[in-house]
Protein backbone atom coordinates (compact mmCIF):
# COMPACT_ATOMS: atom_id res chain seq x y z
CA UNK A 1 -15.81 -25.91 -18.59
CA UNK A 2 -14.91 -22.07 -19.39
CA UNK A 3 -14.07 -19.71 -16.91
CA UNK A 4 -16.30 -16.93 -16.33
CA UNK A 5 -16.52 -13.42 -15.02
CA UNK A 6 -17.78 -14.72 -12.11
CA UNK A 7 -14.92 -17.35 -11.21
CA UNK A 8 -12.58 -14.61 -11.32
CA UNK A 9 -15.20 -11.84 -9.14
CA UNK A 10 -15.19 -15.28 -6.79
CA UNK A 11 -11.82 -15.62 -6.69
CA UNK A 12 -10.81 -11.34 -5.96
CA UNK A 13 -13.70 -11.88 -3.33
CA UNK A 14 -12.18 -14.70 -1.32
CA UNK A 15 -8.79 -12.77 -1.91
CA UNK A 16 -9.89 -9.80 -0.24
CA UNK A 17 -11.97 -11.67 2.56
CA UNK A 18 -9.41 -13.68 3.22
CA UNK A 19 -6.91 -10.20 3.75
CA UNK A 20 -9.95 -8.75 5.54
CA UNK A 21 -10.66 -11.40 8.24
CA UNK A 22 -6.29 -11.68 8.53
CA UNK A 23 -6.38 -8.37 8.85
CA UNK A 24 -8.24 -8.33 11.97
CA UNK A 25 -7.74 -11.30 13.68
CA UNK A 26 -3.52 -11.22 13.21
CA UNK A 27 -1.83 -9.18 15.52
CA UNK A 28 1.41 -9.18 14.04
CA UNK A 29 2.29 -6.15 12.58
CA UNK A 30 3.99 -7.76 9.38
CA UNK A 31 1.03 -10.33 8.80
CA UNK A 32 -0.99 -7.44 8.76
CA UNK A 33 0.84 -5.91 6.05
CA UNK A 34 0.61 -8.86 4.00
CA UNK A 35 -2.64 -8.98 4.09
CA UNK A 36 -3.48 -5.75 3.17
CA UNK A 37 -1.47 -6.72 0.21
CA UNK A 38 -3.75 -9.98 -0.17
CA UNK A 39 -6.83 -7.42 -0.64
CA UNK A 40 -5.45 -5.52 -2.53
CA UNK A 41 -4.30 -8.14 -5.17
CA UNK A 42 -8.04 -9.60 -4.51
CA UNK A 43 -9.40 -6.09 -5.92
CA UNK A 44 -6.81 -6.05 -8.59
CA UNK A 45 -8.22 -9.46 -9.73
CA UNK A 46 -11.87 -7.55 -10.01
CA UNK A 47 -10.49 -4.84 -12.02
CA UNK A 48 -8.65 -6.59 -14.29
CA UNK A 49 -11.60 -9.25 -14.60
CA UNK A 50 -14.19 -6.15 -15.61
CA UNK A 51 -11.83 -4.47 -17.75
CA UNK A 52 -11.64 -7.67 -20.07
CA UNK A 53 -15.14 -8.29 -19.81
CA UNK A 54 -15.77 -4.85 -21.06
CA UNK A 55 -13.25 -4.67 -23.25
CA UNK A 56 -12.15 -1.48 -21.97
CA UNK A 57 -8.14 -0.87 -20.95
CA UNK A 58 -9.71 1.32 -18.14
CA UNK A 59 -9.48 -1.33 -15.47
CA UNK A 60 -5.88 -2.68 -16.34
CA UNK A 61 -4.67 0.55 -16.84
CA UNK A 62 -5.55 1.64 -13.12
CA UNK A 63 -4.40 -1.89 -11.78
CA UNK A 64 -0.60 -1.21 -13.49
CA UNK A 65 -0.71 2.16 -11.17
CA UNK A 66 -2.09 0.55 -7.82
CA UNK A 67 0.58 -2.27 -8.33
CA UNK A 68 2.92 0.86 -8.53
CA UNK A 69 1.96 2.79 -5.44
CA UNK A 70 1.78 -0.59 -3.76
CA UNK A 71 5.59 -1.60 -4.58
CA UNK A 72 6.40 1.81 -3.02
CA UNK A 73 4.00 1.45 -0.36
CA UNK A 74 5.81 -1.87 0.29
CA UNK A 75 9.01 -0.49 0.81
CA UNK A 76 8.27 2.19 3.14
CA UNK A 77 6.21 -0.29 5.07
CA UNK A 78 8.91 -2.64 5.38
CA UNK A 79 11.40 -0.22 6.71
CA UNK A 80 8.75 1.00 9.39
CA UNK A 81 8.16 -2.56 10.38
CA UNK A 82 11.69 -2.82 10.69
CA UNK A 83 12.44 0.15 12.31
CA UNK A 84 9.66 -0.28 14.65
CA UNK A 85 11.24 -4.43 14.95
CA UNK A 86 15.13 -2.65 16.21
CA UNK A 87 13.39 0.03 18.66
CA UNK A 88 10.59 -2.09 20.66
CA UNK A 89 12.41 -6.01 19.64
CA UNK A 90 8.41 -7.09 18.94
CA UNK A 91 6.06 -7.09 16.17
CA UNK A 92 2.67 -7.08 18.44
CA UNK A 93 0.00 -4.58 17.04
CA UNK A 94 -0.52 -3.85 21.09
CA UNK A 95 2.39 -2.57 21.83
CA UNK A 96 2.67 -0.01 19.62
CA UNK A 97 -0.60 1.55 20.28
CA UNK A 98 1.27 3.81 22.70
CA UNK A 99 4.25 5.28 20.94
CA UNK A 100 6.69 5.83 23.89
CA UNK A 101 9.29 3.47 25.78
């Protein structure tokens, strides 16, 4: 049995549904962080899966520079989530919907 183009579109699909339905169930603000990483590694699957397909470097090329922006993104994140952690001592998505003490 080969793998296919399809196995892999399968696969970044269930990765990104998977984020998606995380996403918005989880209220915790640092599960909802990972799973916005989940989809985005699920649409990083798709891209790199078309770019081979295609043989074009197009697809790989923009995947290297979304993992960038999302290793930054990932830092900055983490320090909110932790800054947000020290000042309110809870990582609920409802309480922070109202930004003072």
């Amino acid at each position: 049995m080969t793998i296919t183009l399809e196995h892999y579109i399968l696969l970044g699909s269930l990765l990104f549904f998977v984020g998606m339905a995380g996403f918005l169930i989880r209220r915790n603000v640092f599960l909802m962080f990972m799973c916005i990483e989940l989809m985005m590694n699920g649409v990083n699957i798709c891209f790199v899966s078309f770019s081979h397909y295609y043989h074009n470097l197009s697809g790989q090329v923009f995947v290297l520079f979304v993992m960038t922006v999302a290793a930054a993104e990932a830092a900055v994140g983490l320090a909110i989530i932790l800054t947000l952690y020290r000042n309110r001592e809870t990582l609920n998505a409802d309480e922070f919907r109202l930004m003072k003490h």
